[in-house]
Protein backbone atom coordinates (compact mmCIF):
# COMPACT_ATOMS: atom_id res chain seq x y z
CA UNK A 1 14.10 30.50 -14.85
CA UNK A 2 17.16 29.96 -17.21
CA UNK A 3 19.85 32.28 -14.47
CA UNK A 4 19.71 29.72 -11.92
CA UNK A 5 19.76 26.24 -14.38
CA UNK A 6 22.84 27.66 -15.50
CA UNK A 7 24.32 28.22 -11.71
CA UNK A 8 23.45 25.09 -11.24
CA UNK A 9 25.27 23.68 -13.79
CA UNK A 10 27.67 25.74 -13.57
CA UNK A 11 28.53 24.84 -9.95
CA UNK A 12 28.80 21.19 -11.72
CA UNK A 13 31.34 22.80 -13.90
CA UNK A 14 29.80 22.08 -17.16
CA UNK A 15 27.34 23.76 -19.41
CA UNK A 16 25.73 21.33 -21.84
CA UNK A 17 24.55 22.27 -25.19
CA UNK A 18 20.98 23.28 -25.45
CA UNK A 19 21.51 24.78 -21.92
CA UNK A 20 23.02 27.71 -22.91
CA UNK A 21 22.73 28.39 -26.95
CA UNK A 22 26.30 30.54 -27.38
CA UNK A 23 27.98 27.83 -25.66
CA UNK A 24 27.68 24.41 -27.08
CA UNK A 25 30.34 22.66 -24.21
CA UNK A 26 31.73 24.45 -21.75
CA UNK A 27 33.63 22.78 -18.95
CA UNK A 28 34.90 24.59 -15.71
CA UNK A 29 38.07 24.36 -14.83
CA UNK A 30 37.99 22.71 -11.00
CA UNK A 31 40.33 26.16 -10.35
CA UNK A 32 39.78 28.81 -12.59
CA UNK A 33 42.57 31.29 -13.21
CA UNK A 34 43.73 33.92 -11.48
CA UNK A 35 43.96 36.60 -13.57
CA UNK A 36 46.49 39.71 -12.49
CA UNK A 37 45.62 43.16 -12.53
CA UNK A 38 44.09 45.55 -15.16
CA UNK A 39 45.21 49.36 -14.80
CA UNK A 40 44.89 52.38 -16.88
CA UNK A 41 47.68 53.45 -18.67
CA UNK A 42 49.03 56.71 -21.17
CA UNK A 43 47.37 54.49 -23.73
CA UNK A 44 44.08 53.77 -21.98
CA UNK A 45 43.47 56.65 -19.48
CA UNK A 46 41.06 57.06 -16.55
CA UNK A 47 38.11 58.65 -17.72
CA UNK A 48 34.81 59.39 -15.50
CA UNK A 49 32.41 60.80 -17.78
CA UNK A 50 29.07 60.68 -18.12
CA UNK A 51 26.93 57.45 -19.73
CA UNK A 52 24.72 58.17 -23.04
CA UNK A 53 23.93 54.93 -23.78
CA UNK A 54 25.68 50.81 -23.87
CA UNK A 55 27.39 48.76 -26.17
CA UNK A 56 26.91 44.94 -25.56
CA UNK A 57 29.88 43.32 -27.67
CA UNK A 58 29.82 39.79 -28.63
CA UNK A 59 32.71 37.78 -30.31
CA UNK A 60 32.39 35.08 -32.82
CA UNK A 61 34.72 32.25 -31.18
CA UNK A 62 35.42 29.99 -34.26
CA UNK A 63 36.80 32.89 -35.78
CA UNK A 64 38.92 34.17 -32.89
CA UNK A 65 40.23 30.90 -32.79
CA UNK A 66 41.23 30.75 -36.26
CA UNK A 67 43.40 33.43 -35.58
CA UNK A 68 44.50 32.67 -32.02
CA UNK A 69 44.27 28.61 -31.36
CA UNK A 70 47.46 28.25 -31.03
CA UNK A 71 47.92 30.71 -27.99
CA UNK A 72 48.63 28.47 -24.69
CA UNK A 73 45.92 31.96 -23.44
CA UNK A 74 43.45 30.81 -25.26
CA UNK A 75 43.38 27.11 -24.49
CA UNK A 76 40.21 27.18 -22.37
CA UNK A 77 38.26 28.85 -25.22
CA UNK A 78 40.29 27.46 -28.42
CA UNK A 79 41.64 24.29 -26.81
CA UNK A 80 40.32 20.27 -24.77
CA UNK A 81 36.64 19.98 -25.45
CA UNK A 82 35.09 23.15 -25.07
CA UNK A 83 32.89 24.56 -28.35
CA UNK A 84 31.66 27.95 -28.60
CA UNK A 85 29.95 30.21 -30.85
CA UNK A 86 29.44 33.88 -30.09
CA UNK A 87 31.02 34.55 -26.62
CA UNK A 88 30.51 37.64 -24.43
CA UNK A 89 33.32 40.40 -25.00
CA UNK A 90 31.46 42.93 -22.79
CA UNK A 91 28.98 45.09 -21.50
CA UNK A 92 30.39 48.37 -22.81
CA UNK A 93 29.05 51.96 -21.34
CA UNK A 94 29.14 54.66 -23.95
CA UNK A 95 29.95 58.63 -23.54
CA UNK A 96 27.47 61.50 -25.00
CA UNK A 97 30.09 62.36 -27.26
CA UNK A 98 32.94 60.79 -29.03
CA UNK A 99 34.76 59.93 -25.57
CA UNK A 100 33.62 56.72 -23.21
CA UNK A 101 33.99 56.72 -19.58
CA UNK A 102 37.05 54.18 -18.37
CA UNK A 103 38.54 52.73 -15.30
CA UNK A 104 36.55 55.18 -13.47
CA UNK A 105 37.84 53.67 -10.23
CA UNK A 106 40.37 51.71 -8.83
CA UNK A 107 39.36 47.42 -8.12
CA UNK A 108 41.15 44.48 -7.06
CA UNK A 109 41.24 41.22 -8.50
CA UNK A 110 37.41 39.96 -9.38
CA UNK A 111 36.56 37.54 -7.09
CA UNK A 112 36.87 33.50 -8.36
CA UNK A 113 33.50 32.64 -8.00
CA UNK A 114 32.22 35.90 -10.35
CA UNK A 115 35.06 34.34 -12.38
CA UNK A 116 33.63 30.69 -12.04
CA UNK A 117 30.01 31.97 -12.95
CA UNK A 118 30.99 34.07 -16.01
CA UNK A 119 33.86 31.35 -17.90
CA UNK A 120 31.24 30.09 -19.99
CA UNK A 121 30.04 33.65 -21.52
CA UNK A 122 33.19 35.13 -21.42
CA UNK A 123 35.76 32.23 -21.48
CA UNK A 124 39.09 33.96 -20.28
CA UNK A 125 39.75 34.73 -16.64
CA UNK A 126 41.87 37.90 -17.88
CA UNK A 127 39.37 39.17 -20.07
CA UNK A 128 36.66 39.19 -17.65
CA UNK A 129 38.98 40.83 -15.30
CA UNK A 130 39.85 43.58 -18.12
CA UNK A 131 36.02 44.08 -18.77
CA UNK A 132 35.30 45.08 -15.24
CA UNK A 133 38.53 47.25 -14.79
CA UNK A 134 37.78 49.27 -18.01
CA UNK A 135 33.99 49.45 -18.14
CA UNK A 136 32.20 47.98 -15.04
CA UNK A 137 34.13 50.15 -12.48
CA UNK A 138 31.96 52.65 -14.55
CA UNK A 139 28.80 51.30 -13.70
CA UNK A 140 27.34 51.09 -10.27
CA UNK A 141 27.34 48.05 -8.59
CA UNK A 142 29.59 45.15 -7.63
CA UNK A 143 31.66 42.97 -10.27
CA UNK A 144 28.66 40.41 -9.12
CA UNK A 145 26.13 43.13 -10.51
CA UNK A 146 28.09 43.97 -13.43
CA UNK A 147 28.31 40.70 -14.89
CA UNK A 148 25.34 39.24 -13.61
CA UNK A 149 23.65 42.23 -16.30
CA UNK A 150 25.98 41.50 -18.82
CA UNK A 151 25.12 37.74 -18.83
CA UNK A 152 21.68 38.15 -18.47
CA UNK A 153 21.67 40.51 -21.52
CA UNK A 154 24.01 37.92 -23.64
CA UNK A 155 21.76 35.07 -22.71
CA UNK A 156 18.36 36.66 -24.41
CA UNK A 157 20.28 36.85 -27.86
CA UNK A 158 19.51 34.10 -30.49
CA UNK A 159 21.16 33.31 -33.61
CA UNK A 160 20.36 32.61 -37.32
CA UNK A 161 21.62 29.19 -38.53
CA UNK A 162 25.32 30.43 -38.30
CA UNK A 163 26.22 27.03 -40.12
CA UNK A 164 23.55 27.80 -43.54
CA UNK A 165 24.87 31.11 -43.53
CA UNK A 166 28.40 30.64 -44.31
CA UNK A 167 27.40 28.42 -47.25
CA UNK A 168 25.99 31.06 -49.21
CA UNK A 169 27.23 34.79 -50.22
CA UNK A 170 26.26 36.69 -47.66
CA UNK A 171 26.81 40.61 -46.85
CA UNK A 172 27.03 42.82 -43.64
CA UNK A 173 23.57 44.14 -44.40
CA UNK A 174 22.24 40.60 -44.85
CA UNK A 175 23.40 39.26 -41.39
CA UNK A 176 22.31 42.02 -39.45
CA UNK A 177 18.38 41.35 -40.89
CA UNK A 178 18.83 37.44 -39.99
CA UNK A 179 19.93 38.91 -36.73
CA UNK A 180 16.89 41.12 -36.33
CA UNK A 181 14.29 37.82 -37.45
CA UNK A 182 15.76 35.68 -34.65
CA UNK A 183 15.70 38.14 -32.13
CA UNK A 184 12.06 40.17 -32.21
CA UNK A 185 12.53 43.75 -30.73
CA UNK A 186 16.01 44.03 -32.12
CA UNK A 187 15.98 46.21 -35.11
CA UNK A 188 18.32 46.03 -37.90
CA UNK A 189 19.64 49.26 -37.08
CA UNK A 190 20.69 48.71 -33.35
CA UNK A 191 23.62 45.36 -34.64
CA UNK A 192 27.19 46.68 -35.54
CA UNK A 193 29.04 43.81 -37.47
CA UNK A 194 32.77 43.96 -37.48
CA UNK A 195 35.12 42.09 -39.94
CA UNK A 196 38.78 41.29 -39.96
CA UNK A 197 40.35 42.89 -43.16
CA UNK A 198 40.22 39.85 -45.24
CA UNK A 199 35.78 40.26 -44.37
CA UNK A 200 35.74 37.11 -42.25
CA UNK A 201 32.67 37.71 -39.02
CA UNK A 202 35.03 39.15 -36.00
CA UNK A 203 32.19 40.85 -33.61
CA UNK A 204 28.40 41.80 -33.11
CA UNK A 205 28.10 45.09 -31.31
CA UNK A 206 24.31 45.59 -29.98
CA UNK A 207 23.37 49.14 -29.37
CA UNK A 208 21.49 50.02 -26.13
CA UNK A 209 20.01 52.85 -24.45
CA UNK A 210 20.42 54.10 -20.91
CA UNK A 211 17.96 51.52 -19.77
CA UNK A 212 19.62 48.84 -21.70
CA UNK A 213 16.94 48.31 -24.34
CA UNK A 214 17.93 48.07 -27.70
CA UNK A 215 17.95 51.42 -30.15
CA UNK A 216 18.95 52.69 -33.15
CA UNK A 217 23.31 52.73 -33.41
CA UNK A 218 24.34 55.85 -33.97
CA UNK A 219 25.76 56.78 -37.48
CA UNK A 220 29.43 56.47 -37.87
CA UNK A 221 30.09 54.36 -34.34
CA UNK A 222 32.15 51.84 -36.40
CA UNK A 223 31.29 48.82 -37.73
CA UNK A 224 31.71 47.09 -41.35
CA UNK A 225 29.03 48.65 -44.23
CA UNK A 226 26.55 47.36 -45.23
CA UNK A 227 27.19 46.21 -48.95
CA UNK A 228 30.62 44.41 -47.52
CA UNK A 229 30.90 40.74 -48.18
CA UNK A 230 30.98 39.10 -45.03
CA UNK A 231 32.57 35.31 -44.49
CA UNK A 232 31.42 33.20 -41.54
CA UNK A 233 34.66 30.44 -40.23
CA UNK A 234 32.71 27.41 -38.75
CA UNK A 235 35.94 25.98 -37.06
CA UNK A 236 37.31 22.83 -37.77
């Protein structure tokens, strides 16, 4: 099974490419970060509500990194010899109406080997700390649990050829359908593609339902339209 090859090389503290497919090089730091705490605030208040349904959010790195490689934060994802391509954002739980449950309890610091195990989805310590304070303390479970989903879910997706994409014009509508041919069972209609404003690829948001299959996004949840242009940065 693919979950413990990549403990395994994990504990090794690299991640080769072909090993995992949204991580081309990934080497652990020998300590990993300690992140520091992530609380609610009048900006981003507690709220226990019920779920309706999951976002899974993934990031396109070269393009984050476009915008953010020169960040001493973003070193371990932007900086030395690490590569990525989409990264893991989050497992996101939705509300049943316009609201989403957040920081539904209080949590400590997420223990460094959860951190260790989930660097190479979701390469910042702070981040992953962030994720877990605003939306796993939702869920049931452990931050072991709560990640352990979220990289199991992140490690099923498969990609178009990212590289043959960004050669040719190319609109939101179009990269959702190469999206749905690499991954059978994901429709069209459950990917959400966000764009910065000048239409460059920012984030994939995958739509699931309450058992964390995919379904159909609801109308008007965000996300660039279809007929957009949509620009893919390969990096360097």
């Amino acid at each position: 099974m693919k979950a413990p090859l990549l403990l395994a090389a994990a504990m090794l503290g690299v991640v080769p490419q072909g090993a995992q497919a949204q991580a081309q090089m990934c080497r652990v730091p020998a300590r990993v970060p300690a992140p520091h705490p992530d609380l609610p605030s009048d900006r981003e208040p507690r709220r226990v509500l019920p779920i309706g349904s999951y976002t899974l959010a993934l990031s396109w790195s070269p393009g984050y990194c476009r915008g953010h490689g020169d960040d001493p934060k973003a070193a371990f994802q932007c900086g030395g010899g690490n590569r990525f391509g989409f990264t893991l954002h989050g497992l996101w739980p939705d509300g049943v109406g316009r609201e989403w449950p957040q920081y539904c309890r209080a949590t400590g610091i997420v223990p460094a080997p959860v951190i260790r195990q989930t660097l190479c989805a979701t390469p910042s310590a702070q981040l992953i700390q962030h994720e877990w304070a605003k939306h796993g303390t939702c869920m049931p479970g452990s931050p072991q649990s709560y990640f352990a989903t979220a990289r199991g879910l992140y490690g099923k997706v498969r990609y178009p050829d990212m590289a043959a994409l960004s050669r040719a014009p190319l609109t939101v509508a179009g990269f959702r359908s190469a999206m749905a041919r690499a991954n059978p069972g994901m429709p069209a209609d459950a990917i959400r593609v966000t764009a910065t404003r000048e239409g460059w690829l920012d984030e994939l948001w995958l739509c699931l339902d309450k058992a964390l299959r995919y379904r159909r996004c609801t109308p008007g949840s965000g996300g660039a339209p279809d007929g957009a242009a949509l620009r893919i940065w390969r990096g360097n």
